[in-house]
C-alpha atoms as a PDB file:
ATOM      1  CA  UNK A   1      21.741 -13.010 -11.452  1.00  0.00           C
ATOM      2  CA  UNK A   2      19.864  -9.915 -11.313  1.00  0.00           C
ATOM      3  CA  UNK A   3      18.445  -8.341  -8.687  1.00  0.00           C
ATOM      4  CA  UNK A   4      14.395  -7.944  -8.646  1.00  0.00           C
ATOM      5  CA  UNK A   5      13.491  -4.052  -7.558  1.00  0.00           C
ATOM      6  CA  UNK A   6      11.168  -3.947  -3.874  1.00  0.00           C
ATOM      7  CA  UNK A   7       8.918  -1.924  -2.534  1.00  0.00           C
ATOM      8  CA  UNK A   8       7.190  -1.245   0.743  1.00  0.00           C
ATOM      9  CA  UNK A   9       4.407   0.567   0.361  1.00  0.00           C
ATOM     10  CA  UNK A  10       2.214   2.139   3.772  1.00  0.00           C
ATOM     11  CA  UNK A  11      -1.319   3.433   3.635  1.00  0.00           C
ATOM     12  CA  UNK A  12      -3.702   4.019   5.436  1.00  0.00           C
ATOM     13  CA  UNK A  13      -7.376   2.818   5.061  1.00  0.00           C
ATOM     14  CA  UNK A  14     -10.812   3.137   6.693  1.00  0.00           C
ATOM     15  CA  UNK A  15      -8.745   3.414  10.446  1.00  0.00           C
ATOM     16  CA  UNK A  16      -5.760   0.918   9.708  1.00  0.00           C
ATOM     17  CA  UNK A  17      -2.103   0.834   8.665  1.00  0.00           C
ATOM     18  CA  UNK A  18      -1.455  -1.307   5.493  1.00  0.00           C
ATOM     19  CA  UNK A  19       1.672  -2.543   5.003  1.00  0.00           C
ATOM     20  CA  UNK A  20       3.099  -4.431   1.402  1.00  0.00           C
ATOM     21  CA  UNK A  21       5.634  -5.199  -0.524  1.00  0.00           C
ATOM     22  CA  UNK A  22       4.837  -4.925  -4.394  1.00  0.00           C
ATOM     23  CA  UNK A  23       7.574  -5.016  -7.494  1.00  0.00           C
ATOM     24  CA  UNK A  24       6.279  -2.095  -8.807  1.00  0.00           C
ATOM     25  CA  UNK A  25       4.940   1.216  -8.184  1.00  0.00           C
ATOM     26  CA  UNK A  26       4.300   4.144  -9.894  1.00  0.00           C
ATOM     27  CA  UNK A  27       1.921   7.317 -11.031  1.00  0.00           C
ATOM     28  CA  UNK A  28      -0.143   5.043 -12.779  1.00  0.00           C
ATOM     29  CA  UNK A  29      -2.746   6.558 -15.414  1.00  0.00           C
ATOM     30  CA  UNK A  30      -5.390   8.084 -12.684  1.00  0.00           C
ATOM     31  CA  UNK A  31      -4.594  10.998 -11.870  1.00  0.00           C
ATOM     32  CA  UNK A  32      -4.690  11.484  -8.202  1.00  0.00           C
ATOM     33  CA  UNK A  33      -3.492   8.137  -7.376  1.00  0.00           C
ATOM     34  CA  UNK A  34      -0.353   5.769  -6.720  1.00  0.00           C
ATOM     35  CA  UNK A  35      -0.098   2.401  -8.879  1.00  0.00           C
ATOM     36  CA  UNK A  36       0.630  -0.397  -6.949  1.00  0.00           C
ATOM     37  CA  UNK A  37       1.049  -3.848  -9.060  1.00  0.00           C
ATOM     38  CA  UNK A  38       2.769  -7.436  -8.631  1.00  0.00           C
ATOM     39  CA  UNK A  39       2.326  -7.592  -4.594  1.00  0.00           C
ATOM     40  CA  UNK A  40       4.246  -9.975  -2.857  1.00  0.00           C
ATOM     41  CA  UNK A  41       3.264 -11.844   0.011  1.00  0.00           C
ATOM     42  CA  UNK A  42       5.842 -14.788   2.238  1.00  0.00           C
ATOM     43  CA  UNK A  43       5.892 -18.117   1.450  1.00  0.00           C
ATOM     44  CA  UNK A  44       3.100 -20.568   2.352  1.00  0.00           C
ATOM     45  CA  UNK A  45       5.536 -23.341   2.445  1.00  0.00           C
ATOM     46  CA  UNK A  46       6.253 -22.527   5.882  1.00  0.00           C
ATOM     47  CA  UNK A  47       4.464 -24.847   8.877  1.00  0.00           C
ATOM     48  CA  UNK A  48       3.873 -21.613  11.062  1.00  0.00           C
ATOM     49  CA  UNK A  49       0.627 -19.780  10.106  1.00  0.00           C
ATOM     50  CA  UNK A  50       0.670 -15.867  10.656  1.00  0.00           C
ATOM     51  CA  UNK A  51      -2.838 -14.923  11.558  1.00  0.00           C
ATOM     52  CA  UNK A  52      -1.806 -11.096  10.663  1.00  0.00           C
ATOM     53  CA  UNK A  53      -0.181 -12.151   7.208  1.00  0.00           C
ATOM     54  CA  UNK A  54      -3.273 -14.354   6.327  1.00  0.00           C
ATOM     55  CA  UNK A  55      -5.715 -11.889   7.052  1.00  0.00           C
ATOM     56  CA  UNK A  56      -3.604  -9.274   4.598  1.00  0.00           C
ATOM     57  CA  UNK A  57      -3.198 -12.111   1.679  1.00  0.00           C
ATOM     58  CA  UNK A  58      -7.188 -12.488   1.399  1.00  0.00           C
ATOM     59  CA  UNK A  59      -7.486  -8.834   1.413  1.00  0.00           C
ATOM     60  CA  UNK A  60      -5.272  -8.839  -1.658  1.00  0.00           C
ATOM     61  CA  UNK A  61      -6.413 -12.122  -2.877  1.00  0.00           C
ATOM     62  CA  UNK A  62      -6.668 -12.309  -6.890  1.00  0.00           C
ATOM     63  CA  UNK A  63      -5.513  -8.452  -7.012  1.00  0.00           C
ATOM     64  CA  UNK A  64      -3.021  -8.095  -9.944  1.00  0.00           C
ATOM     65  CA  UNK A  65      -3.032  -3.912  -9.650  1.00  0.00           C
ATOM     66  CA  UNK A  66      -4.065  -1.379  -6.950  1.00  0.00           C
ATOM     67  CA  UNK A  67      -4.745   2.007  -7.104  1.00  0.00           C
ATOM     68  CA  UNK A  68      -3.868   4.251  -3.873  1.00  0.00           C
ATOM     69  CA  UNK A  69      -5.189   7.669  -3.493  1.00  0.00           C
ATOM     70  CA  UNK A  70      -1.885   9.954  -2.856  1.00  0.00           C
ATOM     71  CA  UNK A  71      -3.413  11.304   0.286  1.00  0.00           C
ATOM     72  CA  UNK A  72      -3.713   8.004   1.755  1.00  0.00           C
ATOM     73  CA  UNK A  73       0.325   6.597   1.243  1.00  0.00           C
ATOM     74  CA  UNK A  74       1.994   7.245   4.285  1.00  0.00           C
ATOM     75  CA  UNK A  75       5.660   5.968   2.517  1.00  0.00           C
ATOM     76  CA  UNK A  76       6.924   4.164  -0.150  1.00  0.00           C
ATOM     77  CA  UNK A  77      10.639   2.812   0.783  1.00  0.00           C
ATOM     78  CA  UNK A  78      12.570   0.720  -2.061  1.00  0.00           C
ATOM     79  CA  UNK A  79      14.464  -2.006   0.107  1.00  0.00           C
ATOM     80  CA  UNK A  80      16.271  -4.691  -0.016  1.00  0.00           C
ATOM     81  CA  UNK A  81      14.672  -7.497   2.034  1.00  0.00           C
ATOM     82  CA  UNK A  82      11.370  -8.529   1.893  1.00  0.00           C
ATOM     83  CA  UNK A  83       9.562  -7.896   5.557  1.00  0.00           C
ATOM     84  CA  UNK A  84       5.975  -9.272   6.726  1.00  0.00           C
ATOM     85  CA  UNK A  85       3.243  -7.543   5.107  1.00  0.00           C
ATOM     86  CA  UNK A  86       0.414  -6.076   7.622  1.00  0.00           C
ATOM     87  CA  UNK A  87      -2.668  -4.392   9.017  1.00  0.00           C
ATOM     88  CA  UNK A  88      -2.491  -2.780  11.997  1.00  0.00           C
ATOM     89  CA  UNK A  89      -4.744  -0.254  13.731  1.00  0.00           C
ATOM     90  CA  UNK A  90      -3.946   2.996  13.673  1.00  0.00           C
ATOM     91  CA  UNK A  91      -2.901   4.322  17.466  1.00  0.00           C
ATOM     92  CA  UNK A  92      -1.111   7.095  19.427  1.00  0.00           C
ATOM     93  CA  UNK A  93      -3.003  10.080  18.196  1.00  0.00           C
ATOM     94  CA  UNK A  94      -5.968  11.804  18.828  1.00  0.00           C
ATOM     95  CA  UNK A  95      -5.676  13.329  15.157  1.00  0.00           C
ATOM     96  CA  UNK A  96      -6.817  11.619  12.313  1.00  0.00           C
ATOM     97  CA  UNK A  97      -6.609  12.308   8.379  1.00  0.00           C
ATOM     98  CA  UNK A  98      -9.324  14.682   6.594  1.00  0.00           C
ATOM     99  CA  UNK A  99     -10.408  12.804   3.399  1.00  0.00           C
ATOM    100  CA  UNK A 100      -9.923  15.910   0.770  1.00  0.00           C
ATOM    101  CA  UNK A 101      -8.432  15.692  -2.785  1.00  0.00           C
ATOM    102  CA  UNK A 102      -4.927  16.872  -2.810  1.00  0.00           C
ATOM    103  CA  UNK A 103      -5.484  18.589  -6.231  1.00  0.00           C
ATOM    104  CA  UNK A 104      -8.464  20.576  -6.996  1.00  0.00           C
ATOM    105  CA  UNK A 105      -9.577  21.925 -10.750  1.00  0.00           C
ATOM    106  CA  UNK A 106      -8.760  25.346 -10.913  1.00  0.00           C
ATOM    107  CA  UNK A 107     -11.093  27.702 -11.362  1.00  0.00           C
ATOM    108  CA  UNK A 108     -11.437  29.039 -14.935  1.00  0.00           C
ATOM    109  CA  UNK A 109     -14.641  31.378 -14.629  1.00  0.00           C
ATOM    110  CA  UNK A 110     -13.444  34.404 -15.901  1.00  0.00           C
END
Protein backbone atom coordinates (compact mmCIF):
# COMPACT_ATOMS: atom_id res chain seq x y z
CA UNK A 1 0.00 0.00 0.00
CA UNK A 2 1.57 3.18 -0.74
CA UNK A 3 1.30 6.16 0.82
CA UNK A 4 -0.33 9.27 -1.25
CA UNK A 5 2.04 12.61 -0.64
CA UNK A 6 -0.21 15.80 1.29
CA UNK A 7 -0.09 19.11 1.34
CA UNK A 8 -1.45 22.05 3.26
CA UNK A 9 -1.19 24.91 1.55
CA UNK A 10 -2.09 28.75 3.37
CA UNK A 11 -2.69 31.94 1.46
CA UNK A 12 -3.95 34.70 1.78
CA UNK A 13 -6.56 36.44 -0.51
CA UNK A 14 -8.49 39.71 -0.90
CA UNK A 15 -8.52 39.93 3.39
CA UNK A 16 -8.87 36.08 4.22
CA UNK A 17 -6.84 33.02 5.24
CA UNK A 18 -7.22 30.04 2.79
CA UNK A 19 -6.56 26.91 3.96
CA UNK A 20 -6.22 23.35 1.56
CA UNK A 21 -4.99 20.33 1.21
CA UNK A 22 -3.87 19.49 -2.49
CA UNK A 23 -1.61 16.25 -3.71
CA UNK A 24 0.58 18.33 -5.39
CA UNK A 25 2.42 21.45 -5.43
CA UNK A 26 5.06 22.91 -7.11
CA UNK A 27 6.87 25.97 -9.19
CA UNK A 28 4.61 25.40 -11.85
CA UNK A 29 5.47 27.04 -15.39
CA UNK A 30 4.54 30.90 -14.39
CA UNK A 31 7.02 32.37 -13.16
CA UNK A 32 6.15 34.20 -10.07
CA UNK A 33 3.74 31.75 -8.87
CA UNK A 34 3.10 28.42 -6.77
CA UNK A 35 1.20 25.41 -8.60
CA UNK A 36 -1.36 24.05 -6.69
CA UNK A 37 -3.27 20.89 -8.40
CA UNK A 38 -5.50 17.77 -7.28
CA UNK A 39 -7.18 19.63 -4.08
CA UNK A 40 -8.77 17.59 -1.69
CA UNK A 41 -11.71 18.36 0.17
CA UNK A 42 -13.60 15.73 3.30
CA UNK A 43 -16.02 13.44 2.53
CA UNK A 44 -19.65 14.35 1.74
CA UNK A 45 -20.77 11.06 2.99
CA UNK A 46 -20.90 12.42 6.32
CA UNK A 47 -24.63 13.55 7.85
CA UNK A 48 -23.01 16.73 9.53
CA UNK A 49 -22.76 19.70 7.09
CA UNK A 50 -19.74 22.17 7.73
CA UNK A 51 -20.96 25.56 6.71
CA UNK A 52 -17.05 26.69 6.63
CA UNK A 53 -15.99 23.53 4.50
CA UNK A 54 -18.97 24.07 2.05
CA UNK A 55 -18.38 27.52 1.49
CA UNK A 56 -14.43 26.56 0.60
CA UNK A 57 -15.57 23.44 -1.79
CA UNK A 58 -17.70 25.92 -4.12
CA UNK A 59 -14.88 28.26 -4.12
CA UNK A 60 -12.81 25.45 -5.59
CA UNK A 61 -15.62 23.85 -7.35
CA UNK A 62 -14.57 22.30 -10.91
CA UNK A 63 -10.84 23.68 -10.26
CA UNK A 64 -8.38 20.94 -11.44
CA UNK A 65 -5.08 23.50 -11.04
CA UNK A 66 -4.41 26.79 -9.18
CA UNK A 67 -1.94 29.18 -9.53
CA UNK A 68 -0.76 31.17 -6.23
CA UNK A 69 1.26 34.25 -6.47
CA UNK A 70 4.49 33.50 -4.11
CA UNK A 71 3.81 36.64 -2.18
CA UNK A 72 0.50 35.53 -1.21
CA UNK A 73 1.46 31.65 0.41
CA UNK A 74 1.78 32.09 3.89
CA UNK A 75 3.09 28.04 4.25
CA UNK A 76 3.11 25.02 2.57
CA UNK A 77 3.49 21.99 5.25
CA UNK A 78 3.65 18.26 3.75
CA UNK A 79 1.63 16.22 6.48
CA UNK A 80 0.35 13.33 7.22
CA UNK A 81 -3.37 13.66 8.02
CA UNK A 82 -5.75 15.33 6.14
CA UNK A 83 -7.31 18.46 8.34
CA UNK A 84 -10.54 20.66 7.41
CA UNK A 85 -9.91 22.94 4.67
CA UNK A 86 -10.90 26.81 5.40
CA UNK A 87 -11.47 30.53 5.04
CA UNK A 88 -11.07 32.55 7.74
CA UNK A 89 -10.67 36.31 8.14
CA UNK A 90 -7.62 37.61 8.63
CA UNK A 91 -7.30 39.18 12.46
CA UNK A 92 -4.84 40.33 15.17
CA UNK A 93 -2.91 42.90 13.25
CA UNK A 94 -3.14 46.25 12.31
CA UNK A 95 -0.55 45.44 9.39
CA UNK A 96 -1.54 44.10 6.31
CA UNK A 97 0.42 42.76 3.09
CA UNK A 98 1.64 45.33 0.24
CA UNK A 99 0.65 43.71 -3.12
CA UNK A 100 4.27 44.11 -4.98
CA UNK A 101 5.99 41.49 -7.24
CA UNK A 102 8.64 39.69 -5.39
CA UNK A 103 10.90 39.69 -8.53
CA UNK A 104 11.33 42.64 -10.66
CA UNK A 105 13.14 42.69 -14.39
CA UNK A 106 16.36 44.03 -13.97
CA UNK A 107 17.31 46.87 -15.47
CA UNK A 108 19.41 46.44 -18.65
CA UNK A 109 19.68 50.18 -19.97
CA UNK A 110 23.13 50.58 -20.31
Amino acid sequence: MSKQTLFKVIFMSQGQVFEIYARKVGHGAMFGFVEVEELVFGERSTVVVDPSEEKIKSEFDNVRRTYLPMHAIVRIDEVDKQGKSKISKMEGSNVSQFPMPIYTPGDNQS
